[in-house]
N, C-alpha and C. Protein backbone atom coordinates (compact mmCIF):
# COMPACT_ATOMS: atom_id res chain seq x y z
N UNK A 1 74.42 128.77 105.68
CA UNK A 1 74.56 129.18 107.06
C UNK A 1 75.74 128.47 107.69
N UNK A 2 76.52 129.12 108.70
CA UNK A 2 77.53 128.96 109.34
C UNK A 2 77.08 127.36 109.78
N UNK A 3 76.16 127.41 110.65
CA UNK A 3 75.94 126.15 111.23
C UNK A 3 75.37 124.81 110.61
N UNK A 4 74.61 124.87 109.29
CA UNK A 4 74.51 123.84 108.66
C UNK A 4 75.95 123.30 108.44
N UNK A 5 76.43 124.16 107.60
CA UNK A 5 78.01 123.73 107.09
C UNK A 5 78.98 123.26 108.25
N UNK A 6 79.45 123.43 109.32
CA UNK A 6 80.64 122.55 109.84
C UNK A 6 80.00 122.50 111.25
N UNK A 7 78.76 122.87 111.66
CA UNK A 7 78.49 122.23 113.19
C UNK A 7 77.23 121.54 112.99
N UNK A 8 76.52 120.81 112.10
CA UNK A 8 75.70 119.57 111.81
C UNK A 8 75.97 118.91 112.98
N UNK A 9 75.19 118.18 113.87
CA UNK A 9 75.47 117.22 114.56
C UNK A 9 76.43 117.39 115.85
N UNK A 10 76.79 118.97 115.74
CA UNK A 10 76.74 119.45 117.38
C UNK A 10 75.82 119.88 118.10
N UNK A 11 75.78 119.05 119.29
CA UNK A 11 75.42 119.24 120.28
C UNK A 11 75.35 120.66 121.16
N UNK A 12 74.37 121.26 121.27
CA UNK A 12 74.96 122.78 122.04
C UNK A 12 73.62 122.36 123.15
N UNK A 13 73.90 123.17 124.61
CA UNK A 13 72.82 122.88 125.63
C UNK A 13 72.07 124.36 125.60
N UNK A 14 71.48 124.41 124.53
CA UNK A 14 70.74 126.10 125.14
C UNK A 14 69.47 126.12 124.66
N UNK A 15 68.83 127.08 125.40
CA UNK A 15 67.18 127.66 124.21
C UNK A 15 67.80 127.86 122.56
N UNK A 16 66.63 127.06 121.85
CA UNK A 16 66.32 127.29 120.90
C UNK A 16 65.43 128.23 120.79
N UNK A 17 64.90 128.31 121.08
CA UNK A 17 63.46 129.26 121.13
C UNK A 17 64.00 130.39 121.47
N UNK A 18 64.62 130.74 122.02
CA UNK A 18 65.15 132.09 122.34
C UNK A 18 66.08 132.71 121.07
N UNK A 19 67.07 131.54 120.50
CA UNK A 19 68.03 132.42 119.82
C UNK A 19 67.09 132.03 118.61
N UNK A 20 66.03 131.41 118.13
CA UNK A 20 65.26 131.72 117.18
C UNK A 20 64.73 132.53 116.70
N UNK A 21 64.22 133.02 117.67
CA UNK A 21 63.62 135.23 118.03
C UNK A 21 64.79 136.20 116.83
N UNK A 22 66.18 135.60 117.04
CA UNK A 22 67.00 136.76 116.62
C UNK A 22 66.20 136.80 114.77
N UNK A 23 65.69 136.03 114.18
CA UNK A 23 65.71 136.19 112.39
C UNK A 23 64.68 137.52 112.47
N UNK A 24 63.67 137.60 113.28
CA UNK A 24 62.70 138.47 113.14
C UNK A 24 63.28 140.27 113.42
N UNK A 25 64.44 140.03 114.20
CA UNK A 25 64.74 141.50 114.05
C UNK A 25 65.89 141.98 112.96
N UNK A 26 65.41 142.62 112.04
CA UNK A 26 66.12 143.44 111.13
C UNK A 26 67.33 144.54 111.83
N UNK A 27 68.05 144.41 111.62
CA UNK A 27 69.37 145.13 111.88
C UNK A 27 69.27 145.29 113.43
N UNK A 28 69.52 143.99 114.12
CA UNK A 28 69.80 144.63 115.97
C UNK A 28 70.94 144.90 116.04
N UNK A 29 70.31 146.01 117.16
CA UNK A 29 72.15 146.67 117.73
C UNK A 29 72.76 145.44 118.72
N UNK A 30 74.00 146.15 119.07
CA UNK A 30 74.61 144.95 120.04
C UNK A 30 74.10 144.76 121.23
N UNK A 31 72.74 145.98 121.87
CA UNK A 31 71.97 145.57 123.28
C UNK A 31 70.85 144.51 123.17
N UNK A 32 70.13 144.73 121.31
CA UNK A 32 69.08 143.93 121.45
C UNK A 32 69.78 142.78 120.89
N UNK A 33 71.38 142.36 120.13
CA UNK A 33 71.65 140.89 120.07
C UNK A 33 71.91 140.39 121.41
N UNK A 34 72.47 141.02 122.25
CA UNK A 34 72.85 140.65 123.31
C UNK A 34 71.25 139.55 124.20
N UNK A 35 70.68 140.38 123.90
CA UNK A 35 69.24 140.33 125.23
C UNK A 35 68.66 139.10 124.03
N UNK A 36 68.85 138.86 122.36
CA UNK A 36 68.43 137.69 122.10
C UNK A 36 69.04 136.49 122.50
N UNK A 37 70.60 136.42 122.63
CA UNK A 37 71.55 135.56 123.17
C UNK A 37 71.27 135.08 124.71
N UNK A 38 70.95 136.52 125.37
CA UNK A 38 70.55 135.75 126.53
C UNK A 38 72.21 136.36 127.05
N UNK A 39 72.76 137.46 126.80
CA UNK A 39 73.94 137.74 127.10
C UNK A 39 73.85 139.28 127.05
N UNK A 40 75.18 139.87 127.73
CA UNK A 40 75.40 141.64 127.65
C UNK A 40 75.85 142.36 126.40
N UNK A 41 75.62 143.30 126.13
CA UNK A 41 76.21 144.07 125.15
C UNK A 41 77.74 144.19 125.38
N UNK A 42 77.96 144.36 126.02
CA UNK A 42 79.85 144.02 126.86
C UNK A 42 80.50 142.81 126.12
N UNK A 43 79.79 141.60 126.16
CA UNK A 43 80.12 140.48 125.50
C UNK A 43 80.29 140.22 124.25
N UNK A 44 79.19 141.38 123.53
CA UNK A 44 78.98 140.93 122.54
C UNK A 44 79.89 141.63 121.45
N UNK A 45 80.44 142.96 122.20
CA UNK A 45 81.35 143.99 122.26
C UNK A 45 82.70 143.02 122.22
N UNK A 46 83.15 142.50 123.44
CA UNK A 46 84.18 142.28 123.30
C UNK A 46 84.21 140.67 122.59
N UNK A 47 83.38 140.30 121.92
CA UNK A 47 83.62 139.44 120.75
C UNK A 47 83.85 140.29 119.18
N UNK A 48 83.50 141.47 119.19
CA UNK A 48 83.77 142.37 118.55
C UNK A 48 85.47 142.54 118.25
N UNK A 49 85.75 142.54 119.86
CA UNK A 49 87.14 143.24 119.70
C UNK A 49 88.02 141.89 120.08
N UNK A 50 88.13 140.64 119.68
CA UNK A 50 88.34 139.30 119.59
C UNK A 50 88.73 139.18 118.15
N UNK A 51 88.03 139.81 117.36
CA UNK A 51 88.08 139.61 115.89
C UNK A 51 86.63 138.60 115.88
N UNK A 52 86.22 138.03 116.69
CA UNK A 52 85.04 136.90 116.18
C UNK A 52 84.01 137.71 115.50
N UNK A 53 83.43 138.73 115.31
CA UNK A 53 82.36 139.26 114.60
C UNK A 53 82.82 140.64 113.98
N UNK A 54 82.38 140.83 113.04
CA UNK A 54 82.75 142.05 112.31
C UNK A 54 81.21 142.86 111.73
N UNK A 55 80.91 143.42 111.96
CA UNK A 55 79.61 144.30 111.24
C UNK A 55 80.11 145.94 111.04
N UNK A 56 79.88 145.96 109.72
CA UNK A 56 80.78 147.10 109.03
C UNK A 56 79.19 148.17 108.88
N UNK A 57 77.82 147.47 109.23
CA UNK A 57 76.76 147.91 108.90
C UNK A 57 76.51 149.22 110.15
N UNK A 58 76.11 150.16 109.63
CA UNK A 58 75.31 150.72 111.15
C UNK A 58 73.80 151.33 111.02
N UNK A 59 73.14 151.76 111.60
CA UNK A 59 71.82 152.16 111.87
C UNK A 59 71.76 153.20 112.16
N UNK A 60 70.31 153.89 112.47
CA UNK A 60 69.80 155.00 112.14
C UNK A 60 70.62 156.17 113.03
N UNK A 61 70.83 155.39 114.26
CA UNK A 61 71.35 156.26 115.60
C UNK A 61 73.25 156.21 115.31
N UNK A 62 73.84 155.77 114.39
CA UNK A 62 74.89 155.24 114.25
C UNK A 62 75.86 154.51 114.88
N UNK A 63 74.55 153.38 115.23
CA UNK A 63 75.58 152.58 116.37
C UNK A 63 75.51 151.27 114.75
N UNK A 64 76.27 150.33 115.68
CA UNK A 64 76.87 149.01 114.23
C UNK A 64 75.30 148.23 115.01
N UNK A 65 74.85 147.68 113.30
CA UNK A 65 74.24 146.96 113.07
C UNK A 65 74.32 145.20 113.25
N UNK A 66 73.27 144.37 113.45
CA UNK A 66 73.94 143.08 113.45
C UNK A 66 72.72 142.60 111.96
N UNK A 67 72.85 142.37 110.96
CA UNK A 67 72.12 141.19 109.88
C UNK A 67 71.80 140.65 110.32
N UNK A 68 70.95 139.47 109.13
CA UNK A 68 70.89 137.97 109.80
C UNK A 68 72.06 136.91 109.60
N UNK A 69 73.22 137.34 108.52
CA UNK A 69 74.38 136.94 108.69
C UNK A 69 75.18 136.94 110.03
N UNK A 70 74.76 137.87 110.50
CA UNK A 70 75.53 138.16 111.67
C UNK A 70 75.12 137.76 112.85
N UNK A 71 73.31 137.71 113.07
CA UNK A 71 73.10 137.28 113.93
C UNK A 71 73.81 135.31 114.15
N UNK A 72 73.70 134.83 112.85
CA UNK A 72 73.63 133.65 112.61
C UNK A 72 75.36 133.56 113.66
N UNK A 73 76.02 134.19 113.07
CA UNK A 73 77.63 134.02 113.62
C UNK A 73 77.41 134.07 114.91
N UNK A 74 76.85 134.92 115.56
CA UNK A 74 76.78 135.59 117.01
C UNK A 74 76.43 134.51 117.77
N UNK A 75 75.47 133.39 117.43
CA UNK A 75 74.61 132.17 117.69
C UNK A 75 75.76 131.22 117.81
N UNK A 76 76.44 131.03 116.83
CA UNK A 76 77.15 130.08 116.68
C UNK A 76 78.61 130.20 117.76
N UNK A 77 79.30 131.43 118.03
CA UNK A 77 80.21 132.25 118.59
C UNK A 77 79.32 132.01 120.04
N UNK A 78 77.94 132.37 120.48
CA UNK A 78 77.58 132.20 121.73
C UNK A 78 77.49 130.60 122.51
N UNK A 79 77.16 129.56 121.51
CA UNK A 79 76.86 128.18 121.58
C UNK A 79 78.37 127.65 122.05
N UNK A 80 79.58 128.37 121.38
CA UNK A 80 80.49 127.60 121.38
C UNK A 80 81.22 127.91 122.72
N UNK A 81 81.08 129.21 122.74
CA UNK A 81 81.57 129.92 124.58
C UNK A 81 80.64 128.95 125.78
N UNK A 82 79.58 128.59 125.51
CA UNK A 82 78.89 128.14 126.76
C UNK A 82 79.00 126.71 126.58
N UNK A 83 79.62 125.79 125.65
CA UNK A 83 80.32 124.44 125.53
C UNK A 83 81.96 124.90 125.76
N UNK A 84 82.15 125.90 126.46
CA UNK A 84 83.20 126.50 127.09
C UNK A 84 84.83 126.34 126.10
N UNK A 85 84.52 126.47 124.78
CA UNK A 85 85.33 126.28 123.86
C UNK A 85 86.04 127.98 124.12
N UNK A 86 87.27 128.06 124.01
CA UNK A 86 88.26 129.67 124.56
C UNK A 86 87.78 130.42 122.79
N UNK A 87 88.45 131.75 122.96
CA UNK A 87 88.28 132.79 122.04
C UNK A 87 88.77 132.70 121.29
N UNK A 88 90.21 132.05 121.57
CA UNK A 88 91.11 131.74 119.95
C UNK A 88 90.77 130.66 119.19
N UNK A 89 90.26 129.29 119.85
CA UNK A 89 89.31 128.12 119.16
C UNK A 89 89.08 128.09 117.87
N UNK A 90 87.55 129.14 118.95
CA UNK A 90 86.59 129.93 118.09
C UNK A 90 87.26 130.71 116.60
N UNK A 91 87.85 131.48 116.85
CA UNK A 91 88.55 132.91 116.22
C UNK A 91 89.21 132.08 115.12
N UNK A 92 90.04 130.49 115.73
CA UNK A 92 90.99 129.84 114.68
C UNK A 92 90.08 129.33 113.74
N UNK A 93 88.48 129.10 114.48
CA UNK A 93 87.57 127.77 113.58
C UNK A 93 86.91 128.75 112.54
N UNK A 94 86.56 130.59 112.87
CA UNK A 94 86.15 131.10 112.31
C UNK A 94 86.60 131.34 111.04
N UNK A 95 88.07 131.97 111.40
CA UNK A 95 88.63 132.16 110.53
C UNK A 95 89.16 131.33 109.09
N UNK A 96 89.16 129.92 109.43
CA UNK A 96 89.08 128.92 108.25
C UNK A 96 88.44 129.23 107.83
N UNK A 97 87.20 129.12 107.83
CA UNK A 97 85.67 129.06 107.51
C UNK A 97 85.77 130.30 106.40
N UNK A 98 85.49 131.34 107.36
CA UNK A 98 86.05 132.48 106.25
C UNK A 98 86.91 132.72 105.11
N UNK A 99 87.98 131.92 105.47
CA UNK A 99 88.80 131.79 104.34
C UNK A 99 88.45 130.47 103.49
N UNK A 100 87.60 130.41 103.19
CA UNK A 100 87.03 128.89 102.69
C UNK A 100 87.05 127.62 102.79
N UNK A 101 87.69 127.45 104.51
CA UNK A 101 88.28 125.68 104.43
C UNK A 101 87.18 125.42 105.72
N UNK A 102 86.10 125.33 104.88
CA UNK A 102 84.60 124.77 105.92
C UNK A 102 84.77 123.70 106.59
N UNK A 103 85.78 122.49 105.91
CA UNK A 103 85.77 121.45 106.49
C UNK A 103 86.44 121.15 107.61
N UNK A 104 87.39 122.63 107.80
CA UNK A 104 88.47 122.21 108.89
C UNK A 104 87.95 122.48 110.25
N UNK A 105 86.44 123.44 109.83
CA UNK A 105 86.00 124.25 111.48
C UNK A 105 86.04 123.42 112.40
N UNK A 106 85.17 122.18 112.99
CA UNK A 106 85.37 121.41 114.20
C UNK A 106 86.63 120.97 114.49
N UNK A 107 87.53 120.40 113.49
CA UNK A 107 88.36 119.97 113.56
C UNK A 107 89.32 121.00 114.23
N UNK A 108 89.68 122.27 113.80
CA UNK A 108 90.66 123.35 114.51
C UNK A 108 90.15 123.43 115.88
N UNK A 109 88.61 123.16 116.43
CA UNK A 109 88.29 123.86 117.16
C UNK A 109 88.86 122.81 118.61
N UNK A 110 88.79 121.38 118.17
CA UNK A 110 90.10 120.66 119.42
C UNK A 110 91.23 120.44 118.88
N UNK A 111 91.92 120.42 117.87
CA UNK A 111 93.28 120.93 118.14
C UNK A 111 94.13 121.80 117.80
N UNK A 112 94.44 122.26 119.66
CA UNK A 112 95.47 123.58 119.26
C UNK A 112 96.55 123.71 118.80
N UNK A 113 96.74 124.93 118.32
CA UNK A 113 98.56 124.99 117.88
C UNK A 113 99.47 125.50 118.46
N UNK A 114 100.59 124.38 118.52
CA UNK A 114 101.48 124.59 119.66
C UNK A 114 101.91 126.42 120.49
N UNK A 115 101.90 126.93 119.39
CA UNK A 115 101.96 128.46 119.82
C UNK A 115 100.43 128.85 120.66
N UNK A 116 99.13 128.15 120.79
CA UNK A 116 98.74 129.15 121.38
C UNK A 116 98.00 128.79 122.82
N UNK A 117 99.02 127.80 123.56
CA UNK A 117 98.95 127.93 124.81
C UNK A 117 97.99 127.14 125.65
N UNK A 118 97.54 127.50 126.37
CA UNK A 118 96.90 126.80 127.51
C UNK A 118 95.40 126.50 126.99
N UNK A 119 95.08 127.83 127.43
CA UNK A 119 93.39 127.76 126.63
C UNK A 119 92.84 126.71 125.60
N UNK A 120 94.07 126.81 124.69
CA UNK A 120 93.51 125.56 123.47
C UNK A 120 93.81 124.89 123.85
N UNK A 121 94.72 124.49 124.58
CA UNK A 121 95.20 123.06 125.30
C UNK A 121 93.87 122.18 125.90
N UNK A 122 93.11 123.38 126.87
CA UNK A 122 91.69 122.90 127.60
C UNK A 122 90.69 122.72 126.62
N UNK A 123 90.69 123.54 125.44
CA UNK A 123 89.72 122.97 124.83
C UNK A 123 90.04 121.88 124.19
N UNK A 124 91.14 121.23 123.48
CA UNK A 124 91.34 119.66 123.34
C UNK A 124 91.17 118.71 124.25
N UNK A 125 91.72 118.79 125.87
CA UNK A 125 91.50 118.05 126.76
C UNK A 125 89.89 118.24 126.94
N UNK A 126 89.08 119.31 126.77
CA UNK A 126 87.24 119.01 126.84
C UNK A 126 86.98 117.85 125.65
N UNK A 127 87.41 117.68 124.75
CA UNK A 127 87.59 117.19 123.40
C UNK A 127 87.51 115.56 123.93
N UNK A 128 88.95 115.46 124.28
CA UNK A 128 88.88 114.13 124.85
C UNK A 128 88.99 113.62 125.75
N UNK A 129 88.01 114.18 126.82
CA UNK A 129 87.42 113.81 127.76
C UNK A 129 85.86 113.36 127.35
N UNK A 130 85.47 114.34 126.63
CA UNK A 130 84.37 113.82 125.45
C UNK A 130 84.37 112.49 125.04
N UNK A 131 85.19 112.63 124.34
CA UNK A 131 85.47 111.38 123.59
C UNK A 131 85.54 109.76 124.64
N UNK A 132 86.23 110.16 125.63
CA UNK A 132 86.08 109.10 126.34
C UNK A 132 85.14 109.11 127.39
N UNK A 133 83.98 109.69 127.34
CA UNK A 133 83.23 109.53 127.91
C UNK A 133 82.01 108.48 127.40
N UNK A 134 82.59 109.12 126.18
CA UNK A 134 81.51 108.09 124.97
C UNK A 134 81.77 106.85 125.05
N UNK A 135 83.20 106.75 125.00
CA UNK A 135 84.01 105.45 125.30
C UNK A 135 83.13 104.58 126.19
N UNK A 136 83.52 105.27 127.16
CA UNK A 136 82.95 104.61 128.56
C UNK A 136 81.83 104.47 128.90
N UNK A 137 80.74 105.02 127.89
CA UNK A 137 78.94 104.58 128.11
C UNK A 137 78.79 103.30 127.31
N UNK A 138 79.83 102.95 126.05
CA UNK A 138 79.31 102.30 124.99
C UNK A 138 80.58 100.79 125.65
N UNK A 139 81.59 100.68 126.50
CA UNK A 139 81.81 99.64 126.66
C UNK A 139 81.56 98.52 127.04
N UNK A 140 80.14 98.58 128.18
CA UNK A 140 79.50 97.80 129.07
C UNK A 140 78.78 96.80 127.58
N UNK A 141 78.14 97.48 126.63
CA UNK A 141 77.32 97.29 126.07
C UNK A 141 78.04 95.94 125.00
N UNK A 142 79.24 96.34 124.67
CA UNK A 142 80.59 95.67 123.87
C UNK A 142 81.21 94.14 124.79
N UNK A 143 81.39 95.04 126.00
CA UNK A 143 82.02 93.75 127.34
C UNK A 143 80.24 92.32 126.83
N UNK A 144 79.78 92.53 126.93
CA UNK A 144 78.01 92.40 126.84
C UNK A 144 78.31 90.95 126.04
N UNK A 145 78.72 92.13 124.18
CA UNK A 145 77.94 90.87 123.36
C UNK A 145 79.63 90.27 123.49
N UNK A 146 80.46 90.59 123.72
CA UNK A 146 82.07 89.37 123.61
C UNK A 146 81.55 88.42 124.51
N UNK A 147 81.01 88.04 125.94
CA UNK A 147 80.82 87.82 126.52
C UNK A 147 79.56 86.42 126.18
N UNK A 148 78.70 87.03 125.17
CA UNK A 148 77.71 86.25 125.06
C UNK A 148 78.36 85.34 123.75
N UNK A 149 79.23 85.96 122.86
CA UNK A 149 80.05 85.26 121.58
C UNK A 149 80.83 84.36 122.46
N UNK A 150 81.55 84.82 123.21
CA UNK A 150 82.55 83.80 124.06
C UNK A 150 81.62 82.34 124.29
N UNK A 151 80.44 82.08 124.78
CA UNK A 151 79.64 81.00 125.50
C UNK A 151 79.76 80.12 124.70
């Protein structure tokens, strides 16, 4: 699965319980992935037309199908939009992945390449603002024991 392999140990703020629901439905269209996400068919559409999801499958009515491959992506693609990561990020972290370089996904996903502008720019600056936020919970604790070594 997408998310064992390169997002272990991310953090996402959403229902579990909700996008858990998606394994039980066999081939949803893009209204009922949408309504498992907790999102529109519009969205889920124009992650479609992003390049982030591809389903070549369709169903009885001949609309496109979503798997549980697919739901799994859709999960992972929805988690990363609402940790407000942009479309190309995503699209850059996917696309490694796809092409077999699993290890690079988080890593592409804060830093952008110089060609693509602003958007990735914000998602590196979310990156390390992150980062120093961590900074800044864990220094008090550091100032602490130098402080008590110093005596």
């Amino acid at each position: 699965m997408v998310s064992e392999d390169i997002f272990s140990g991310v953090r996402f703020n959403i229902s579990s319980k909700r996008l858990a629901a998606a394994s039980w439905i066999p081939g949803a269209n893009r209204r009922q992935a949408a309504n498992i996400l907790g999102t529109t068919a519009e969205t889920v559409r124009n992650w479609e037309r992003n390049g982030l999801i591809l389903s070549n499958k369709y169903g009885d009515l001949n609309e496109r199908v979503f798997d549980d491959s697919d739901m799994e992506r859709l999960r992972i693609i929805y988690m990363l939009r609402q940790t407000s990561y942009s479309m190309s990020s995503i699209h850059r972290c996917l696309t490694m992945y796809d092409t077999g370089y699993k290890d690079l996904g988080l890593t592409l996903l804060n830093k952008p390449e110089d060609e693509e502008g602003l958007l990735s720019a914000g998602d590196h600056w979310l990156n390390v603002l992150n980062n120093l936020e961590y900074d800044a919970v864990n220094i008090l604790p550091f100032i602490n024991q130098l402080e008590k070594t110093e005596i």
